[in-house]
C-alpha atoms as a PDB file:
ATOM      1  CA  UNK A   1    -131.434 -74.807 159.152  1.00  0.00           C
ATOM      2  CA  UNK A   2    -131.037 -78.079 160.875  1.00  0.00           C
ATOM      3  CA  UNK A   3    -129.114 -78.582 164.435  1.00  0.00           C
ATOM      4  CA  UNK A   4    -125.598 -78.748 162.767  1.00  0.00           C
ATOM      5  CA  UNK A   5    -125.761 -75.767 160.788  1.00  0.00           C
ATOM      6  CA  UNK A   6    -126.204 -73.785 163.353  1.00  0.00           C
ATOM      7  CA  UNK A   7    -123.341 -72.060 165.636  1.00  0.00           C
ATOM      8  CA  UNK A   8    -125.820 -71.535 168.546  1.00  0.00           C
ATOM      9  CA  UNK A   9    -125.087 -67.747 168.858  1.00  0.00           C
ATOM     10  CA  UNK A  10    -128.381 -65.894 169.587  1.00  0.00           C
ATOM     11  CA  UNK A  11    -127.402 -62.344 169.667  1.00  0.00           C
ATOM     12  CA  UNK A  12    -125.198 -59.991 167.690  1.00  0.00           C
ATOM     13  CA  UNK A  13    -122.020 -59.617 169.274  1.00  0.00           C
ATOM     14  CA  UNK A  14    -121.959 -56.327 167.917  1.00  0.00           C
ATOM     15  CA  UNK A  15    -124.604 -55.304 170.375  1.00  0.00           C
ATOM     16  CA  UNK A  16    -121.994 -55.995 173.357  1.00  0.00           C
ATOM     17  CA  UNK A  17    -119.597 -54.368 172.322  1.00  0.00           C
ATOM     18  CA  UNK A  18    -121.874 -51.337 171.830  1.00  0.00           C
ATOM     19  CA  UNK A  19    -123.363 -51.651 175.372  1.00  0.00           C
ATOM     20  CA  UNK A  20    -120.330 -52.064 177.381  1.00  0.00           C
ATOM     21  CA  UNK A  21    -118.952 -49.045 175.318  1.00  0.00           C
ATOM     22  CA  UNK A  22    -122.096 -47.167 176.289  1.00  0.00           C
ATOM     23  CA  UNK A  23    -122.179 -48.514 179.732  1.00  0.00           C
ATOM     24  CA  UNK A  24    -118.571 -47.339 180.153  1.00  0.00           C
ATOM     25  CA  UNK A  25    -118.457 -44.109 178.720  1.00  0.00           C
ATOM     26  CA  UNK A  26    -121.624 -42.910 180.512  1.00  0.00           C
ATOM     27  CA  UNK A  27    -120.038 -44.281 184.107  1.00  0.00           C
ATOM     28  CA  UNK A  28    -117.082 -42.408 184.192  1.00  0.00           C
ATOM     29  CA  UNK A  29    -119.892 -39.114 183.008  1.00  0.00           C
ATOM     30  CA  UNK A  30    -117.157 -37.617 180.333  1.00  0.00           C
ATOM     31  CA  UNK A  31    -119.877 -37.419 177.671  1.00  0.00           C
ATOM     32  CA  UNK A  32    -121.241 -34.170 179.721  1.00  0.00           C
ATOM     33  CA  UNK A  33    -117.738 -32.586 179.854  1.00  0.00           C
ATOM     34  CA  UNK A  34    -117.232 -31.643 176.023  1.00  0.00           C
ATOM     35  CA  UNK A  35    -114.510 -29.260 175.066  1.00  0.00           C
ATOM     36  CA  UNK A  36    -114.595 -27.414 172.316  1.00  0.00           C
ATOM     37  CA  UNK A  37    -110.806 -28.188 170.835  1.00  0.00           C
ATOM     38  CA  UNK A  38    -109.758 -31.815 170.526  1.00  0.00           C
ATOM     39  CA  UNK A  39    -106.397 -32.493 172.044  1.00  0.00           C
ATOM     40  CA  UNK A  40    -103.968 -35.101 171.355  1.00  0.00           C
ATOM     41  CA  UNK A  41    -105.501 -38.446 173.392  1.00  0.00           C
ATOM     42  CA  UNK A  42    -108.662 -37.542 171.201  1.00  0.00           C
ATOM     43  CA  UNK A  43    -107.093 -37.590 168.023  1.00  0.00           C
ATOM     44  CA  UNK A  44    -105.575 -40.980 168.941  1.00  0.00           C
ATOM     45  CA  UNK A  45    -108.700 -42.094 169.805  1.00  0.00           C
ATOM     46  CA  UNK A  46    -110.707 -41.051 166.468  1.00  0.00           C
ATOM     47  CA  UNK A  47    -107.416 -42.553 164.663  1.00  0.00           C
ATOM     48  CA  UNK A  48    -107.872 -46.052 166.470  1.00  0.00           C
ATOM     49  CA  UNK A  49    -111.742 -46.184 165.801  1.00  0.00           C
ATOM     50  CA  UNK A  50    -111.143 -45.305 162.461  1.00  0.00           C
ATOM     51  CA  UNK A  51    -108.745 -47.974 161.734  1.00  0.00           C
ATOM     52  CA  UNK A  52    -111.239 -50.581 163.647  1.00  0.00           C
ATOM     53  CA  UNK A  53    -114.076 -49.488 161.507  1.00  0.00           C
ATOM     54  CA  UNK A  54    -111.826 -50.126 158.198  1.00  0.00           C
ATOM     55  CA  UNK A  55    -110.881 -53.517 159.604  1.00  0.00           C
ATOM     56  CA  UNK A  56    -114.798 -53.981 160.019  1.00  0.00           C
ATOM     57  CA  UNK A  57    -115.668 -52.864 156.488  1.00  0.00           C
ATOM     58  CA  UNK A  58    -113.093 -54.703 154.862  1.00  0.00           C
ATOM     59  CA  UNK A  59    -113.995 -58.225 156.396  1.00  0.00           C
ATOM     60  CA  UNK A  60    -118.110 -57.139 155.752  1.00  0.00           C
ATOM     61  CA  UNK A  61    -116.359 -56.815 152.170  1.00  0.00           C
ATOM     62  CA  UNK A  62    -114.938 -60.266 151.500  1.00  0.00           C
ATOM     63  CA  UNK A  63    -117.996 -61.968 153.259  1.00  0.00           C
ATOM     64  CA  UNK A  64    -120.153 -59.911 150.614  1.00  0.00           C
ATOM     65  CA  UNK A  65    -117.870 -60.648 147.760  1.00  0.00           C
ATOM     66  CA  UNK A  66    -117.665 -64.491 148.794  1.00  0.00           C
ATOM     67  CA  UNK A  67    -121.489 -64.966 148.765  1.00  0.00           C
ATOM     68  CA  UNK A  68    -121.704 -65.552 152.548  1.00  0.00           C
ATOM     69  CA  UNK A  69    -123.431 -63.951 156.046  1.00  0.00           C
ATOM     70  CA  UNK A  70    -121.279 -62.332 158.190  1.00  0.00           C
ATOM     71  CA  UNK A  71    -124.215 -62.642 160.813  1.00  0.00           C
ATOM     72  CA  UNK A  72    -122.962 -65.280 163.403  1.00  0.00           C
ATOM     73  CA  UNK A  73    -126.338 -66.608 164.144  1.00  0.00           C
ATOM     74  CA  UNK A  74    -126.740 -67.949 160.298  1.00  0.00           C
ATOM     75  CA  UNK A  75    -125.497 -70.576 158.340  1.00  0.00           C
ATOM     76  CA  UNK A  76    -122.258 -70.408 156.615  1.00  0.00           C
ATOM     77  CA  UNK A  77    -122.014 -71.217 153.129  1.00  0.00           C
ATOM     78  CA  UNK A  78    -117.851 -71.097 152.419  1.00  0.00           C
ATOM     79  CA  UNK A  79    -115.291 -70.654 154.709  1.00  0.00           C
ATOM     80  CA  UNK A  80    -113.485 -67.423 153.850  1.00  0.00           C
ATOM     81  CA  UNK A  81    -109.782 -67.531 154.498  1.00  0.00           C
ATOM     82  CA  UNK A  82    -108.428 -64.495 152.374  1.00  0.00           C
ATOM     83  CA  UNK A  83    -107.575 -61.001 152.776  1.00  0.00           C
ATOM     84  CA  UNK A  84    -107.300 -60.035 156.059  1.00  0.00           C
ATOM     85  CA  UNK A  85    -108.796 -63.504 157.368  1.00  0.00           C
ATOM     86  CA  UNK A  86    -104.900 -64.416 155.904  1.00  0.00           C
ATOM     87  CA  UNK A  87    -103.461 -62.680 159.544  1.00  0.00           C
ATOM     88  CA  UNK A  88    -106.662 -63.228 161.577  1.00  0.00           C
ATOM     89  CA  UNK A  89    -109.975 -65.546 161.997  1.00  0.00           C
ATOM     90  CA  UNK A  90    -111.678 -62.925 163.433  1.00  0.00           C
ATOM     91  CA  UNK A  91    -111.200 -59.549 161.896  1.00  0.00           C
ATOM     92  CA  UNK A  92    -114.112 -58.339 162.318  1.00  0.00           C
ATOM     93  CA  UNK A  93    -114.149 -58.910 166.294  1.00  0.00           C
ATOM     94  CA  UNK A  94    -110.978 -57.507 166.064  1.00  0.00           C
ATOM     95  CA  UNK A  95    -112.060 -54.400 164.632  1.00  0.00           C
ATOM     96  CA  UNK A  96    -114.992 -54.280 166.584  1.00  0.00           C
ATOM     97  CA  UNK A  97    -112.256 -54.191 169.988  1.00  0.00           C
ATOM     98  CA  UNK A  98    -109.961 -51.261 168.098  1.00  0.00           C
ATOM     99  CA  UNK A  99    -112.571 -49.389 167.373  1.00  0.00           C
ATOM    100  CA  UNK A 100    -114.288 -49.587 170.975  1.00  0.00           C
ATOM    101  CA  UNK A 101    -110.942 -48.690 172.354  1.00  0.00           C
ATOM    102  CA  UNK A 102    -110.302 -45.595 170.387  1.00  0.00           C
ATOM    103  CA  UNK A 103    -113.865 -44.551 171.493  1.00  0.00           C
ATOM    104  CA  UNK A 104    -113.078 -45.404 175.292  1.00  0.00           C
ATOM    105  CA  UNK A 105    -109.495 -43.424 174.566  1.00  0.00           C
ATOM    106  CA  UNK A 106    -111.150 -40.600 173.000  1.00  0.00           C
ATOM    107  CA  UNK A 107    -113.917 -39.897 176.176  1.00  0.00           C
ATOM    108  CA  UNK A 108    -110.964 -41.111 178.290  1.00  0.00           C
ATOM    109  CA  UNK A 109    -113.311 -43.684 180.038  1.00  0.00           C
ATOM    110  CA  UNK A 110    -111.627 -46.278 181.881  1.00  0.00           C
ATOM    111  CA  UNK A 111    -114.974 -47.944 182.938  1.00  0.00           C
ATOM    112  CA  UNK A 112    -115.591 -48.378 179.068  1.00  0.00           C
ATOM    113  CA  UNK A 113    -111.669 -49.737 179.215  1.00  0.00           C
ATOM    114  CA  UNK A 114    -112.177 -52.369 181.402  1.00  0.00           C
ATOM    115  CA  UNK A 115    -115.477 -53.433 179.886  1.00  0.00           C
ATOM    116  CA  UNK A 116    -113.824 -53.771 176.926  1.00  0.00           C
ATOM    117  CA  UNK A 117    -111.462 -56.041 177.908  1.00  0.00           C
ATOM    118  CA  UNK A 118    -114.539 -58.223 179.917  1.00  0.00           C
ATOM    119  CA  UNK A 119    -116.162 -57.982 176.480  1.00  0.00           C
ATOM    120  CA  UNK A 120    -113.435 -59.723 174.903  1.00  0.00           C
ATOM    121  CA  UNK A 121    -112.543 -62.176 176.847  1.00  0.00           C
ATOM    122  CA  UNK A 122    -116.493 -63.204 176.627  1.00  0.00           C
ATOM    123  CA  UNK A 123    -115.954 -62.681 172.899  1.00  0.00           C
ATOM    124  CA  UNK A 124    -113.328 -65.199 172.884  1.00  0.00           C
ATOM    125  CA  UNK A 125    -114.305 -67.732 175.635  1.00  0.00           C
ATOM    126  CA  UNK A 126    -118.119 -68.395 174.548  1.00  0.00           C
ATOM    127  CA  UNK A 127    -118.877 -66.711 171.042  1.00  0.00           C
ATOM    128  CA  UNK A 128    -115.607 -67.319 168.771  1.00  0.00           C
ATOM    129  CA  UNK A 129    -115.282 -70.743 170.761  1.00  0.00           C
ATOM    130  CA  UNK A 130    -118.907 -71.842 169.294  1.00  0.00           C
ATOM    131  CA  UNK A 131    -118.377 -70.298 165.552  1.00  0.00           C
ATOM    132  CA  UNK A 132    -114.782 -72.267 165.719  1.00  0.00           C
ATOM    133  CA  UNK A 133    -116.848 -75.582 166.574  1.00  0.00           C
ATOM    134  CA  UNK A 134    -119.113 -74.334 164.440  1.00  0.00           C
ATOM    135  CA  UNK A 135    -116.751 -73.826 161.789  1.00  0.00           C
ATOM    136  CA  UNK A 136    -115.060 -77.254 162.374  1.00  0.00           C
ATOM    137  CA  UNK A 137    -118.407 -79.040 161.933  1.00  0.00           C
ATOM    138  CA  UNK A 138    -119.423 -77.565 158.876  1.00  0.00           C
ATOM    139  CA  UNK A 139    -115.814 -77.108 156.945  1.00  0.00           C
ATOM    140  CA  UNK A 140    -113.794 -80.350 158.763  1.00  0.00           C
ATOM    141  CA  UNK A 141    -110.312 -81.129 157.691  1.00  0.00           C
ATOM    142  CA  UNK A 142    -110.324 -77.383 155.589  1.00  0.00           C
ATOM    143  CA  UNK A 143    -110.766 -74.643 158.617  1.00  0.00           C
ATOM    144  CA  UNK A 144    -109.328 -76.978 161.104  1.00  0.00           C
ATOM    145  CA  UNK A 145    -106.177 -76.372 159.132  1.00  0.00           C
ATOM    146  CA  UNK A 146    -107.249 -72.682 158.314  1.00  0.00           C
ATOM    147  CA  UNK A 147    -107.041 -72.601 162.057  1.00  0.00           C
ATOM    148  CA  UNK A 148    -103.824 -73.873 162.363  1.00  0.00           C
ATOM    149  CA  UNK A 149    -102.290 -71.559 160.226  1.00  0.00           C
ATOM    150  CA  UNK A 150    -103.996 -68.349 161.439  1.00  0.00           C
ATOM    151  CA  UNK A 151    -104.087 -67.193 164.587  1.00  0.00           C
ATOM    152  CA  UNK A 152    -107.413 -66.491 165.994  1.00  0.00           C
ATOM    153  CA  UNK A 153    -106.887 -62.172 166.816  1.00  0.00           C
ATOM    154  CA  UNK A 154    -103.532 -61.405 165.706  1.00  0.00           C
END
């Protein structure tokens, strides 16, 4: 891989979402406080992850199906601008915040809220910034129209 194949992201952003999920949850200490029935703000939360993790599975799809790594951190071999990447650039982000937030809804943390919304704003200001430039770079005049047509979450 040579300099400009390379989006310079050096983690898996999976990872913080993950941790300030964990962090979250286990500040506001409702993991300890199980009940036995599920009410209604925990059905809406399992609902919400649910559809996050589809969103998730469905973009892993069309990356697998296309021939190319999902993985941030490795090259891209072709940009991939159909199904859901038709609505959104970054579905997978996307369904990596839904499903975070039905988590932090079902052990109604607000810690693991308002990490969340730290998380994305990082997500958006630092790692989609450097795939986009990344992007740009590798696919010119194709994804920097992609991009003008599709909004970057929703």
């Amino acid at each position: 891989m040579n300099d400009t194949d390379n989006p310079f992201i050096y983690f898996p952003p999976p990872l913080l979402f993950i941790a300030a999920l964990v962090a979250g949850v286990l500040v506001d200490g409702n993991v300890m406080t199980w009940r036995h029935m599920l009410h209604s703000s925990q059905l809406v939360g399992v609902a919400i992850a649910a559809a996050g993790l589809i969103l998730i599975a469905a973009a892993l799809d069309l990356f697998r199906r296309n021939r190319t790594s999902p993985e941030p951190w490795r090259p891209a071999s072709k940009l991939v601008a159909t199904g859901l990447y038709r609505w959104t650039r970054n579905p997978m982000y996307l369904g990596m915040s839904v499903t975070s937030a039905g988590v932090a809804i079902f052990f109604e943390s607000l810690a693991a809220a308002v990490l969340l919304a730290i998380v994305v704003l990082v997500m958006d200001r630092v790692v989609i910034a450097r795939e986009e430039a990344y992007l740009s770079r590798k696919f010119g005049a194709d994804y920097d129209s992609y991009r003008g047509r599709v909004r970057r979450w929703l």
